[in-house]
PDB file of N, CA and C in Angstrom:
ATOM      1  N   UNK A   1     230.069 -86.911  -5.146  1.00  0.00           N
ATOM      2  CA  UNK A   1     229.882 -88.159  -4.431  1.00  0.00           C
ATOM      3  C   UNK A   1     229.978 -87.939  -2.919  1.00  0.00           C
ATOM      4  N   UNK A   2     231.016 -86.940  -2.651  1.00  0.00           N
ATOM      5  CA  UNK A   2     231.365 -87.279  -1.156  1.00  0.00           C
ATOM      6  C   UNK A   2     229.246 -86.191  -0.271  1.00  0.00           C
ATOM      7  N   UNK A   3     228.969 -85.346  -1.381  1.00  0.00           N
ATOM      8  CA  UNK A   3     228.043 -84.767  -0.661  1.00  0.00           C
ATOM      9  C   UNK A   3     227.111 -85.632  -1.049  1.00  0.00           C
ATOM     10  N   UNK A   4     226.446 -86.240  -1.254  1.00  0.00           N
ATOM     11  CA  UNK A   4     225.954 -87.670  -1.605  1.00  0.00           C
ATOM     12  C   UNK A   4     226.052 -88.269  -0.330  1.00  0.00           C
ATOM     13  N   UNK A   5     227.334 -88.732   0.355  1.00  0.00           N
ATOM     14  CA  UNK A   5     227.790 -89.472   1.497  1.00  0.00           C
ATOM     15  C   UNK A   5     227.020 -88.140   2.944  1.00  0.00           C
ATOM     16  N   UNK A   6     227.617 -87.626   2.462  1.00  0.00           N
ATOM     17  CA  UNK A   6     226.954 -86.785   3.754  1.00  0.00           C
ATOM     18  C   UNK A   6     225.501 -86.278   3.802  1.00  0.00           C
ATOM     19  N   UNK A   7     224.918 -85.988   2.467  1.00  0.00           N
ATOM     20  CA  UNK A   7     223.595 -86.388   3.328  1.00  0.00           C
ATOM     21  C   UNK A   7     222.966 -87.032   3.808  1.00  0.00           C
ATOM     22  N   UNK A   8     223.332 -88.609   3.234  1.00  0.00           N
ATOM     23  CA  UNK A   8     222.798 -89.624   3.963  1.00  0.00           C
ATOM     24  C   UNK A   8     223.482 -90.282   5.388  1.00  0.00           C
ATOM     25  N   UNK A   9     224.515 -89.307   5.616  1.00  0.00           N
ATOM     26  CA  UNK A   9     225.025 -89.816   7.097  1.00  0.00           C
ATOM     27  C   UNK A   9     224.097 -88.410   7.913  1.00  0.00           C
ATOM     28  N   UNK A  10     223.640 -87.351   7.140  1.00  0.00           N
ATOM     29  CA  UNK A  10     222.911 -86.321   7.995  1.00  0.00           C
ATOM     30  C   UNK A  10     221.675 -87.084   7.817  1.00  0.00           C
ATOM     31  N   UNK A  11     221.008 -87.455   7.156  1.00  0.00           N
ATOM     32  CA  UNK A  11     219.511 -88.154   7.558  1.00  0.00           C
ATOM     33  C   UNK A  11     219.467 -89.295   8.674  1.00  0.00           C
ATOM     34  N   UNK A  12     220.402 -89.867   8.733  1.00  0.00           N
ATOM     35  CA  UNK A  12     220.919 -91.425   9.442  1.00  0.00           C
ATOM     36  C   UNK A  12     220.879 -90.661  10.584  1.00  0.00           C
ATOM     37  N   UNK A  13     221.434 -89.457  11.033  1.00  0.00           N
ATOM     38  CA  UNK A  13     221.922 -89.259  12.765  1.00  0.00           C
ATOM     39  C   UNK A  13     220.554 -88.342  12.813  1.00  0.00           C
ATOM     40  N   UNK A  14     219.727 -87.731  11.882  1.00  0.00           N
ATOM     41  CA  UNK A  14     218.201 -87.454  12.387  1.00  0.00           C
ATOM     42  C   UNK A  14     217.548 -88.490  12.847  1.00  0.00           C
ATOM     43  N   UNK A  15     217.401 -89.292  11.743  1.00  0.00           N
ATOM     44  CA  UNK A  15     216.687 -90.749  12.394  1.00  0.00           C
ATOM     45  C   UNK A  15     216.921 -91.141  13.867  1.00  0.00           C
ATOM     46  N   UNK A  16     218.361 -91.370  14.125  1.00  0.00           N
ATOM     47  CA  UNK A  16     218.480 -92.220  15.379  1.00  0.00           C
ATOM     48  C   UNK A  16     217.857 -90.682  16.501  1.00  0.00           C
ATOM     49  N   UNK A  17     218.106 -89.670  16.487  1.00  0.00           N
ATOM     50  CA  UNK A  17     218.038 -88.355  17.227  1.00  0.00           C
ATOM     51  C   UNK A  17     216.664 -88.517  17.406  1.00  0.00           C
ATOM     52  N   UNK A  18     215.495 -88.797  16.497  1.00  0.00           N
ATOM     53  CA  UNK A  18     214.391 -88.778  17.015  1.00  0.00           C
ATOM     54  C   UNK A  18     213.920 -89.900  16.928  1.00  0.00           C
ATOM     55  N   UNK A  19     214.634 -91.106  16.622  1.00  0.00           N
ATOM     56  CA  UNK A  19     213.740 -92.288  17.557  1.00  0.00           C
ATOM     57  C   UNK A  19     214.011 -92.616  19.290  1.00  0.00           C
ATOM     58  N   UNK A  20     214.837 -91.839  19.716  1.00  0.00           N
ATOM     59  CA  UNK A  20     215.479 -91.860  21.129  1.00  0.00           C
ATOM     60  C   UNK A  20     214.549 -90.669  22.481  1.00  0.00           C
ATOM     61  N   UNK A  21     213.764 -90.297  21.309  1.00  0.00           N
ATOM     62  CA  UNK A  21     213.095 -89.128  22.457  1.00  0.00           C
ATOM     63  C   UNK A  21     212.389 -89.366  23.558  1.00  0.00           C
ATOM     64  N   UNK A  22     212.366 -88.542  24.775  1.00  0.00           N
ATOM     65  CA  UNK A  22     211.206 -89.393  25.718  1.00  0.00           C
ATOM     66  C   UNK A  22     209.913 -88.406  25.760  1.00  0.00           C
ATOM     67  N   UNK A  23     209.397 -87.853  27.161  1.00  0.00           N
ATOM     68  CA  UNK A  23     208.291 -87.424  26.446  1.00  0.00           C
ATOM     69  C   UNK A  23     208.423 -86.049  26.371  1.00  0.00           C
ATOM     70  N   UNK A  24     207.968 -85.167  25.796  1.00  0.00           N
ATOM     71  CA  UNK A  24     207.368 -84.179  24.919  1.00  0.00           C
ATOM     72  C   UNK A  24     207.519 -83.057  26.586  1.00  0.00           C
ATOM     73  N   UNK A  25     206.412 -83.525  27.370  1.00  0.00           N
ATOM     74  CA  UNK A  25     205.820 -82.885  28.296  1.00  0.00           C
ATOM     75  C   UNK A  25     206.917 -83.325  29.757  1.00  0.00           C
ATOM     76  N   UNK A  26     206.764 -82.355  30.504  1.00  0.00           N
ATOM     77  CA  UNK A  26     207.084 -82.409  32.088  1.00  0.00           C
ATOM     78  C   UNK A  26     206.165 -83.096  32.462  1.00  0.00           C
ATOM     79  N   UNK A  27     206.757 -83.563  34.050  1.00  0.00           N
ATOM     80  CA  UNK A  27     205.115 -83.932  34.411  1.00  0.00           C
ATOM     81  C   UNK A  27     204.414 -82.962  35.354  1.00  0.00           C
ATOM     82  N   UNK A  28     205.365 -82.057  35.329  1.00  0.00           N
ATOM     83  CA  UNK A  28     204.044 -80.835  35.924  1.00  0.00           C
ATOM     84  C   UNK A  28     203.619 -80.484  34.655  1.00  0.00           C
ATOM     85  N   UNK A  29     203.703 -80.713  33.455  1.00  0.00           N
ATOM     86  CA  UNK A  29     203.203 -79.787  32.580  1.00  0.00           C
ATOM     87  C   UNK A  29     201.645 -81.337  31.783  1.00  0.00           C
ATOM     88  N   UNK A  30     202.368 -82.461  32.465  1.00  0.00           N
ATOM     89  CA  UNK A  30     201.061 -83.888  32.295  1.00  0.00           C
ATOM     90  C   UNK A  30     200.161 -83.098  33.241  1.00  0.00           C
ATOM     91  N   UNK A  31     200.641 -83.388  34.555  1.00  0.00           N
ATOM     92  CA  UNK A  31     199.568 -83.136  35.602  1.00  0.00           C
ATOM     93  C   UNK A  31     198.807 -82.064  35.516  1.00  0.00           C
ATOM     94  N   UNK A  32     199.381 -80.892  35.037  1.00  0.00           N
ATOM     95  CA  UNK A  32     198.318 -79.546  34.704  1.00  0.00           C
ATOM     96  C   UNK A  32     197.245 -80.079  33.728  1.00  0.00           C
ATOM     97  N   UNK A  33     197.934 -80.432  32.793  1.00  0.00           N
ATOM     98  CA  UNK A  33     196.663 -80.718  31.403  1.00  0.00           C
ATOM     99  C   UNK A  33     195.850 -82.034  32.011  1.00  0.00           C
ATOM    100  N   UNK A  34     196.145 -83.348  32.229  1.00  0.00           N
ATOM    101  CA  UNK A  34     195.214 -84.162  32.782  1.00  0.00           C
ATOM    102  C   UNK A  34     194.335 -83.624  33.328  1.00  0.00           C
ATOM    103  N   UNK A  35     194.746 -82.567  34.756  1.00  0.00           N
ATOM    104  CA  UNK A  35     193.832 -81.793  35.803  1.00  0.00           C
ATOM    105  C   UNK A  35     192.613 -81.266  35.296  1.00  0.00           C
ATOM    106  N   UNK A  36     193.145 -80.402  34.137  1.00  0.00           N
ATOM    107  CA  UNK A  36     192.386 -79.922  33.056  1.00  0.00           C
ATOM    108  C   UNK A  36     191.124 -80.674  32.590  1.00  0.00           C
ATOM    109  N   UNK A  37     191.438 -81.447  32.150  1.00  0.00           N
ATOM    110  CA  UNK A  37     190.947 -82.455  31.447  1.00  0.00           C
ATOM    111  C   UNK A  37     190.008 -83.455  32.392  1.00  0.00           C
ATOM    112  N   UNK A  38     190.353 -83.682  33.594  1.00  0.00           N
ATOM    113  CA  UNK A  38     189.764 -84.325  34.441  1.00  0.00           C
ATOM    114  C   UNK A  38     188.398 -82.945  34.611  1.00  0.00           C
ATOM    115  N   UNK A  39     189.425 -82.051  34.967  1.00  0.00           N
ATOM    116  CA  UNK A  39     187.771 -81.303  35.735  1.00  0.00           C
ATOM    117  C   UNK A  39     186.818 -80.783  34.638  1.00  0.00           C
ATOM    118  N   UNK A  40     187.691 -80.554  33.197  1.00  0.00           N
ATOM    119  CA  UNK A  40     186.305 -80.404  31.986  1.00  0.00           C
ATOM    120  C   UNK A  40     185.203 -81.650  32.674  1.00  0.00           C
ATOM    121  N   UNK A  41     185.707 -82.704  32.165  1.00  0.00           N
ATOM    122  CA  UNK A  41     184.403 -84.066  31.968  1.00  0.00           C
ATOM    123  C   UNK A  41     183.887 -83.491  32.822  1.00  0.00           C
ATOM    124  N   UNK A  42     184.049 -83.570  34.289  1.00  0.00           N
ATOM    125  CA  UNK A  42     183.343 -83.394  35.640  1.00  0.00           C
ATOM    126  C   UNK A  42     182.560 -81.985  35.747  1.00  0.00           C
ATOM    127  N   UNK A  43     182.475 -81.093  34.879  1.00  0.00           N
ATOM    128  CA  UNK A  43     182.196 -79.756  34.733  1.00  0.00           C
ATOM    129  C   UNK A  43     181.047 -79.980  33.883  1.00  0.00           C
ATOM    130  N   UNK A  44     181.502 -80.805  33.021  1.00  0.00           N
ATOM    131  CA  UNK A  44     180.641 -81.435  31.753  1.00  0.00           C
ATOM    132  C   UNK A  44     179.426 -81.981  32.043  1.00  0.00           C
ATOM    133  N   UNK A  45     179.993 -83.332  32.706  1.00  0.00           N
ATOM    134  CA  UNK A  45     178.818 -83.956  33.599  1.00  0.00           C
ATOM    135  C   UNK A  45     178.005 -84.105  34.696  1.00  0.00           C
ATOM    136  N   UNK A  46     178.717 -82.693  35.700  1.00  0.00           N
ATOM    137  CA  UNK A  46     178.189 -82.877  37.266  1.00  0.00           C
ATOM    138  C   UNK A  46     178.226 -81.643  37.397  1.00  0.00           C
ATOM    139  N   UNK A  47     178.749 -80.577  36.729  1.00  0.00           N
ATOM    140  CA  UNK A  47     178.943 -79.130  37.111  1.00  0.00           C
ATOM    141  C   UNK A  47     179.637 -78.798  38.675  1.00  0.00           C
ATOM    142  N   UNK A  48     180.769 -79.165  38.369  1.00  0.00           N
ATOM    143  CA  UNK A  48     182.023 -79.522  39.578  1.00  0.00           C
ATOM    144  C   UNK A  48     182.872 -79.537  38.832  1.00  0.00           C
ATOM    145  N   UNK A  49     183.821 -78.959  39.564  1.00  0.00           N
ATOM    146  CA  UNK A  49     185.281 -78.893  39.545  1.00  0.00           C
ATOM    147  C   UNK A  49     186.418 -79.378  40.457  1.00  0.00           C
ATOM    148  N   UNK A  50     186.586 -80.848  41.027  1.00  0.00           N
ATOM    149  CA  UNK A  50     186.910 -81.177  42.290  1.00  0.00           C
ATOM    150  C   UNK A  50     187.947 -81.126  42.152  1.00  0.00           C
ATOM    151  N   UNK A  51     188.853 -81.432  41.047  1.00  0.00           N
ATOM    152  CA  UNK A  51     190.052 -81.597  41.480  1.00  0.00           C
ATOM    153  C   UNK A  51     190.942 -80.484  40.990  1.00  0.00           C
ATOM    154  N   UNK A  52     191.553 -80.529  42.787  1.00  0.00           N
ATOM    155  CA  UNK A  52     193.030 -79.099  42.660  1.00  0.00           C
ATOM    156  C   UNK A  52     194.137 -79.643  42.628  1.00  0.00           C
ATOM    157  N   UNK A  53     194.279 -80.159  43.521  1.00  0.00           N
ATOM    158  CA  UNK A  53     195.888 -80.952  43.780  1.00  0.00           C
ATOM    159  C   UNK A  53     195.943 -81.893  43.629  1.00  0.00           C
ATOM    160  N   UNK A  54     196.740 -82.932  44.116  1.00  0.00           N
ATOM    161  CA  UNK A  54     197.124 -84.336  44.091  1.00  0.00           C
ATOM    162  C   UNK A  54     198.564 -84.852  43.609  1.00  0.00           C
ATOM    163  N   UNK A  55     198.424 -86.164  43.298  1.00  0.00           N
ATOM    164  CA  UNK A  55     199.763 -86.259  42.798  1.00  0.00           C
ATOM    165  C   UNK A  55     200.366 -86.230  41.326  1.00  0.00           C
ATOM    166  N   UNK A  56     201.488 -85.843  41.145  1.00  0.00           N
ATOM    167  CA  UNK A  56     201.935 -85.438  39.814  1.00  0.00           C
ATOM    168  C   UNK A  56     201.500 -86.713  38.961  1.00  0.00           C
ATOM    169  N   UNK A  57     201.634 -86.485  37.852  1.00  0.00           N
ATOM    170  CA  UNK A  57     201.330 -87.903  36.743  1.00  0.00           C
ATOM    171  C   UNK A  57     202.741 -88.465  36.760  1.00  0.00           C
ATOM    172  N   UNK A  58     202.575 -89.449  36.062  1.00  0.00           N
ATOM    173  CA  UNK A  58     203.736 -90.705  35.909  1.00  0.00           C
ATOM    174  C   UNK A  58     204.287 -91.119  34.400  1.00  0.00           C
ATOM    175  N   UNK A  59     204.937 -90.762  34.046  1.00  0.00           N
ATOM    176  CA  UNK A  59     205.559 -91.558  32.650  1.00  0.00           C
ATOM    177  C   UNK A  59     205.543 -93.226  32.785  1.00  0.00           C
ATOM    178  N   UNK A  60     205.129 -93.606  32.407  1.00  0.00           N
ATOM    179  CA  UNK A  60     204.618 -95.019  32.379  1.00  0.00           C
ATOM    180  C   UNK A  60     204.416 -96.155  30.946  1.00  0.00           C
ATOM    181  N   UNK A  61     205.075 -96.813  30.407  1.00  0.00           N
ATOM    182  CA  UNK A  61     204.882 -97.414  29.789  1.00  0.00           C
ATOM    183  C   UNK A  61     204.678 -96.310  28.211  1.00  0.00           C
ATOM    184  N   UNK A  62     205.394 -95.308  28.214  1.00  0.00           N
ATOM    185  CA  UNK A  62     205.176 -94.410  27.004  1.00  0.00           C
ATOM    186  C   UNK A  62     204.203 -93.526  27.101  1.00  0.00           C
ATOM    187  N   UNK A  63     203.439 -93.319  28.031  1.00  0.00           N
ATOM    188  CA  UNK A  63     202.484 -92.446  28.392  1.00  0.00           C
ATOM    189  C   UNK A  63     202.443 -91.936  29.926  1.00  0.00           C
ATOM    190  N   UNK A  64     201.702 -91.238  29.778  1.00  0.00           N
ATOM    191  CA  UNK A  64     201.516 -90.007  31.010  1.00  0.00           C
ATOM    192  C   UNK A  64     200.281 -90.502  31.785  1.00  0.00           C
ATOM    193  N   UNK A  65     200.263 -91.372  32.846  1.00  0.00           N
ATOM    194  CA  UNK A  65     199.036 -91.631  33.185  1.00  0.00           C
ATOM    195  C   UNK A  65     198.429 -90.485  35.251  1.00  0.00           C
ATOM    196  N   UNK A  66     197.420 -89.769  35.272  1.00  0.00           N
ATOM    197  CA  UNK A  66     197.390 -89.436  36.424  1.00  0.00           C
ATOM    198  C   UNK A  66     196.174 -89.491  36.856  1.00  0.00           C
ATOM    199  N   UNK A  67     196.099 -90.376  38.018  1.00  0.00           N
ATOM    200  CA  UNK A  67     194.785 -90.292  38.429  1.00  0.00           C
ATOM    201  C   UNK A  67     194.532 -89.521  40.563  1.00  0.00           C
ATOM    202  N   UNK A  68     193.474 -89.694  40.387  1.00  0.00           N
ATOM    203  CA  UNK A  68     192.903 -88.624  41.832  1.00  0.00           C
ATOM    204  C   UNK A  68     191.645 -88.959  42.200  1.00  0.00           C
ATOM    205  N   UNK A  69     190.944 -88.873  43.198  1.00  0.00           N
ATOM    206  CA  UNK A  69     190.130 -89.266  43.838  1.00  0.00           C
ATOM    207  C   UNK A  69     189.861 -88.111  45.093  1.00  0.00           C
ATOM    208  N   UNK A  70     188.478 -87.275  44.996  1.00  0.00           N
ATOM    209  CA  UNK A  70     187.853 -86.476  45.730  1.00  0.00           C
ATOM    210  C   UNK A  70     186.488 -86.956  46.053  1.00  0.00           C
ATOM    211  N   UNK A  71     186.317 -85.962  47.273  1.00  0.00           N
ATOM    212  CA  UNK A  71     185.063 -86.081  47.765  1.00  0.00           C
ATOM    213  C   UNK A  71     183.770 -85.111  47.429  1.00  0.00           C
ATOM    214  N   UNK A  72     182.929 -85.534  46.480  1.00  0.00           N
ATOM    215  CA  UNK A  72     182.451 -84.556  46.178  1.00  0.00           C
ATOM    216  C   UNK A  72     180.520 -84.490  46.724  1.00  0.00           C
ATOM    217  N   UNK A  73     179.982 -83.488  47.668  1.00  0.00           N
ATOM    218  CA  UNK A  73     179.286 -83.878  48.215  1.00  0.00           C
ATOM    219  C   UNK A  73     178.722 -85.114  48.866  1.00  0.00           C
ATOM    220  N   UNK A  74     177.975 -85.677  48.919  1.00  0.00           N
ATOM    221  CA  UNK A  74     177.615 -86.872  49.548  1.00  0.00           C
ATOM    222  C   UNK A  74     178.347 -88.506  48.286  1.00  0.00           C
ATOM    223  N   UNK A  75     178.791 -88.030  47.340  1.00  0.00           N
ATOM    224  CA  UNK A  75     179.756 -88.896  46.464  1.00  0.00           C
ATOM    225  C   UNK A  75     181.403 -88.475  46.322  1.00  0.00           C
ATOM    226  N   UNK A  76     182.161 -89.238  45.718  1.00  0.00           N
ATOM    227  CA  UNK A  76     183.274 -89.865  45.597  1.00  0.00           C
ATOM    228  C   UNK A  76     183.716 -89.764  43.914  1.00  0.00           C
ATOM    229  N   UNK A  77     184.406 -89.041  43.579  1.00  0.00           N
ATOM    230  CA  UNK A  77     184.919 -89.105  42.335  1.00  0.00           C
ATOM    231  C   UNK A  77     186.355 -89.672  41.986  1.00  0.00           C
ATOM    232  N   UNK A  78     186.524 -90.551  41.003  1.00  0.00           N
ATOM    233  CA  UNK A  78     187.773 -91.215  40.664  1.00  0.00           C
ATOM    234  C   UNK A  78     187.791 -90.664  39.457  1.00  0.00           C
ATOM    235  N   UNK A  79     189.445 -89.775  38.936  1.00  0.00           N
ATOM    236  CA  UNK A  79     189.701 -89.699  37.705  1.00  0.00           C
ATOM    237  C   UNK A  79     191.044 -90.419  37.382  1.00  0.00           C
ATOM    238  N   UNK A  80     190.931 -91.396  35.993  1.00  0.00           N
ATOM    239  CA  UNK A  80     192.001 -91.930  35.471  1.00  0.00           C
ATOM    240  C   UNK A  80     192.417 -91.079  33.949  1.00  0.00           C
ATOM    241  N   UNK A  81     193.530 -90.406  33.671  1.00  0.00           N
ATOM    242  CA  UNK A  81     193.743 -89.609  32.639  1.00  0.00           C
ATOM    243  C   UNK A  81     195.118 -90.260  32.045  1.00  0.00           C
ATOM    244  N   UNK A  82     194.887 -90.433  30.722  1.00  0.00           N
ATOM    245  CA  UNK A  82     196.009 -91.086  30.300  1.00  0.00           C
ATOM    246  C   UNK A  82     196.498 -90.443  28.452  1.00  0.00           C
ATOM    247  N   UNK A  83     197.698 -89.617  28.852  1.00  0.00           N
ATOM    248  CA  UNK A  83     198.082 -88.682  27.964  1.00  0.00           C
ATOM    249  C   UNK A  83     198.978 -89.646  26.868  1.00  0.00           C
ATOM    250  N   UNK A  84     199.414 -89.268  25.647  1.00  0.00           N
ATOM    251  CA  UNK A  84     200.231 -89.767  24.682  1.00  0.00           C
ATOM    252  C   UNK A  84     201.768 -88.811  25.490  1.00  0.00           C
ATOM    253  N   UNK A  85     202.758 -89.171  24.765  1.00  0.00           N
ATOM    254  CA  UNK A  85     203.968 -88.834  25.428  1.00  0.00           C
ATOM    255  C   UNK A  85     203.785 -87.373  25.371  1.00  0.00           C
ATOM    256  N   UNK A  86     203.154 -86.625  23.267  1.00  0.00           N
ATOM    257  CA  UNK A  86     203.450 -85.864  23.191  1.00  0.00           C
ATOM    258  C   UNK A  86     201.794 -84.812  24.052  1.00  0.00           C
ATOM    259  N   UNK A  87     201.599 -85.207  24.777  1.00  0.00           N
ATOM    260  CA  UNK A  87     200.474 -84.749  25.169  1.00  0.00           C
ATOM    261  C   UNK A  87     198.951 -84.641  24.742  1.00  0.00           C
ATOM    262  N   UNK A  88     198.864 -85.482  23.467  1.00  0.00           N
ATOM    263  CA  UNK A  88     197.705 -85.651  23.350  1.00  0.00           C
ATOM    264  C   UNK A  88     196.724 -86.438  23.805  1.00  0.00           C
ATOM    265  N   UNK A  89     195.748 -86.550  24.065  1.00  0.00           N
ATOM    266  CA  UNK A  89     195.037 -87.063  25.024  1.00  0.00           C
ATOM    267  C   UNK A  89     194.137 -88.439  24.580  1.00  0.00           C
ATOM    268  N   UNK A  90     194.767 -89.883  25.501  1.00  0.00           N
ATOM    269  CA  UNK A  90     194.219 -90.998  25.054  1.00  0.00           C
ATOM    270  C   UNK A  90     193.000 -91.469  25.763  1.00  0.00           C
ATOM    271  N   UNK A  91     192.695 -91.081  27.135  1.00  0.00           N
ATOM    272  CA  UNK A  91     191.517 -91.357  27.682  1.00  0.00           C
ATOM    273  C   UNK A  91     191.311 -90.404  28.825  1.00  0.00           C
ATOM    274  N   UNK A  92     190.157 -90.335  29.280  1.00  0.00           N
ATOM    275  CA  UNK A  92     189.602 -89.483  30.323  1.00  0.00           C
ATOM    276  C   UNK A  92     188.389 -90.161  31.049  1.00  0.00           C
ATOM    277  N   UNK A  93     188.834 -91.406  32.163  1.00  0.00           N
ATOM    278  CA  UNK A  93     187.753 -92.079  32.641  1.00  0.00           C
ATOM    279  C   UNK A  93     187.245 -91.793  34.483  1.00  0.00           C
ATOM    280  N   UNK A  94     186.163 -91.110  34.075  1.00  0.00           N
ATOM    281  CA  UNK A  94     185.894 -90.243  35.114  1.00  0.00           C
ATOM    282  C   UNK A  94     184.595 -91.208  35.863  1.00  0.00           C
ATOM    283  N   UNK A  95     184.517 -91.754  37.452  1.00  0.00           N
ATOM    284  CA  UNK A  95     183.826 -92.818  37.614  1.00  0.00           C
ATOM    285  C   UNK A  95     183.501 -91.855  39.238  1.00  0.00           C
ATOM    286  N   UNK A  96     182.053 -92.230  39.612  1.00  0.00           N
ATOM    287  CA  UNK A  96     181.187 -91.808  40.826  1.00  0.00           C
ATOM    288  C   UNK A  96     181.268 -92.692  41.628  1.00  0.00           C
ATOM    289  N   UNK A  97     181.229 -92.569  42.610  1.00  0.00           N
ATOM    290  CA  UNK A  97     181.005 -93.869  43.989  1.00  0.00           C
ATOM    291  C   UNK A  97     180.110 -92.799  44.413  1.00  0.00           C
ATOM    292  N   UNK A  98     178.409 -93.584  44.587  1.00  0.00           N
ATOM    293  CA  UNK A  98     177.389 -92.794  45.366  1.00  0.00           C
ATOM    294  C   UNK A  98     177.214 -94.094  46.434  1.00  0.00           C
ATOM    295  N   UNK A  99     178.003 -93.818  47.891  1.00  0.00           N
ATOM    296  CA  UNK A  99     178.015 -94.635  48.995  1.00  0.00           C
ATOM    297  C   UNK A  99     176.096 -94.255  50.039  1.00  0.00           C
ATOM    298  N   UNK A 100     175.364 -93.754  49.590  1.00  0.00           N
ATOM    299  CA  UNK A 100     174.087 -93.580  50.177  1.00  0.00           C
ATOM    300  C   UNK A 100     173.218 -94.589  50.257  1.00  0.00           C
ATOM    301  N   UNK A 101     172.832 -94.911  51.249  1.00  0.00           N
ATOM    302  CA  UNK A 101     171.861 -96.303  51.304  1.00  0.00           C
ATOM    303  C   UNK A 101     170.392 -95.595  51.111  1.00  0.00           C
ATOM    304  N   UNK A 102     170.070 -96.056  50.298  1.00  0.00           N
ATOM    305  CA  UNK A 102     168.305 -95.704  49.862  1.00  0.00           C
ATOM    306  C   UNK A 102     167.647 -96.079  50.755  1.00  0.00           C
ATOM    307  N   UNK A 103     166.419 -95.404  51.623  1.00  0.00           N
ATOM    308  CA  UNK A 103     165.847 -96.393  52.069  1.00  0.00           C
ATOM    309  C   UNK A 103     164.203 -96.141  50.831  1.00  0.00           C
ATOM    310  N   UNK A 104     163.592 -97.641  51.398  1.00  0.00           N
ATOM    311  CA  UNK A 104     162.492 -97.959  50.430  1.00  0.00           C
ATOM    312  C   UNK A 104     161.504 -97.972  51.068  1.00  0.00           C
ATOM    313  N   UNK A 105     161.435 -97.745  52.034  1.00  0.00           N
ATOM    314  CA  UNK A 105     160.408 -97.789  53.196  1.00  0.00           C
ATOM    315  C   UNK A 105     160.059 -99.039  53.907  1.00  0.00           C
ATOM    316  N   UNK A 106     159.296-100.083  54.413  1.00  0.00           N
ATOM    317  CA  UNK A 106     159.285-101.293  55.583  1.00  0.00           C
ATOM    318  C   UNK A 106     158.971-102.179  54.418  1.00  0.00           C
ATOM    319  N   UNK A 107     159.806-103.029  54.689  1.00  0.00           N
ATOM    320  CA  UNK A 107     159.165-104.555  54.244  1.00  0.00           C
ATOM    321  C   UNK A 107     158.725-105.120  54.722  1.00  0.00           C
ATOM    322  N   UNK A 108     157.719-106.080  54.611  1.00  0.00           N
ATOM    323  CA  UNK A 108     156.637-107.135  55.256  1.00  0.00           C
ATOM    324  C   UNK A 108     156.895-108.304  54.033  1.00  0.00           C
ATOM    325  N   UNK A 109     156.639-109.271  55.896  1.00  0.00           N
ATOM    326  CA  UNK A 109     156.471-110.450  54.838  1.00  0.00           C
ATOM    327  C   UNK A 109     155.552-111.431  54.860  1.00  0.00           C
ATOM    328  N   UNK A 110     155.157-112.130  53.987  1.00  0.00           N
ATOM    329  CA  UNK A 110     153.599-112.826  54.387  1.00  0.00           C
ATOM    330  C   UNK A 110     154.055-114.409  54.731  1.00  0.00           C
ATOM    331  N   UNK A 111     153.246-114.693  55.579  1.00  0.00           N
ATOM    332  CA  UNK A 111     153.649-116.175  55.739  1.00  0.00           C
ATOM    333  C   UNK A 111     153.280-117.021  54.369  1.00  0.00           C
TER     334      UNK A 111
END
């Protein structure tokens, strides 16, 4: 009986031990993998690699969120990366600002 009692006081103090955890990852070890992850897409889709530095990611609301913003030729890249605690990866939203004014050539106008 009494080992009966003690395993279920050893399952009881696992339980509480890992519902108390925070996250998994450092956040130099978020900010490396986001980085990662930011410059795949951008490698993916633009064949660039803009981002080196910036600022570390943030534990936030149960997740790892880090975003950055470079200049990349005549455009502007914004990355938002948003990790699970244990580092798996919940989004990767990678967005262009092309600030170039087109021109279209003269307009006329008829009376």
């Amino acid at each position: 009986m009494r080992t009966v009692h003690m395993f279920i006081l050893a399952l009881w103090l696992i339980g509480c031990a890992s519902s108390h955890r925070g996250p998994a990852l450092t956040a130099e070890q978020a900010t490396t993998l986001a980085r990662q992850l930011a410059n795949d897409k951008a490698s993916t889709l633009y064949r660039c690699q803009p981002f080196q530095d910036g600022q570390p990611a943030r534990f936030k609301a149960g997740h790892w969120v880090w975003t950055d913003r470079r200049g990349v030729g005549q455009t502007d890249m914004q990355v938002t990366v948003e990790l699970a605690a244990d580092g798996s990866t919940n989004s990767v939203d990678l967005k262009v600002f092309d600030s170039m004014i087109r021109y279209t050539g003269p307009t006329t106008t008829v009376p």
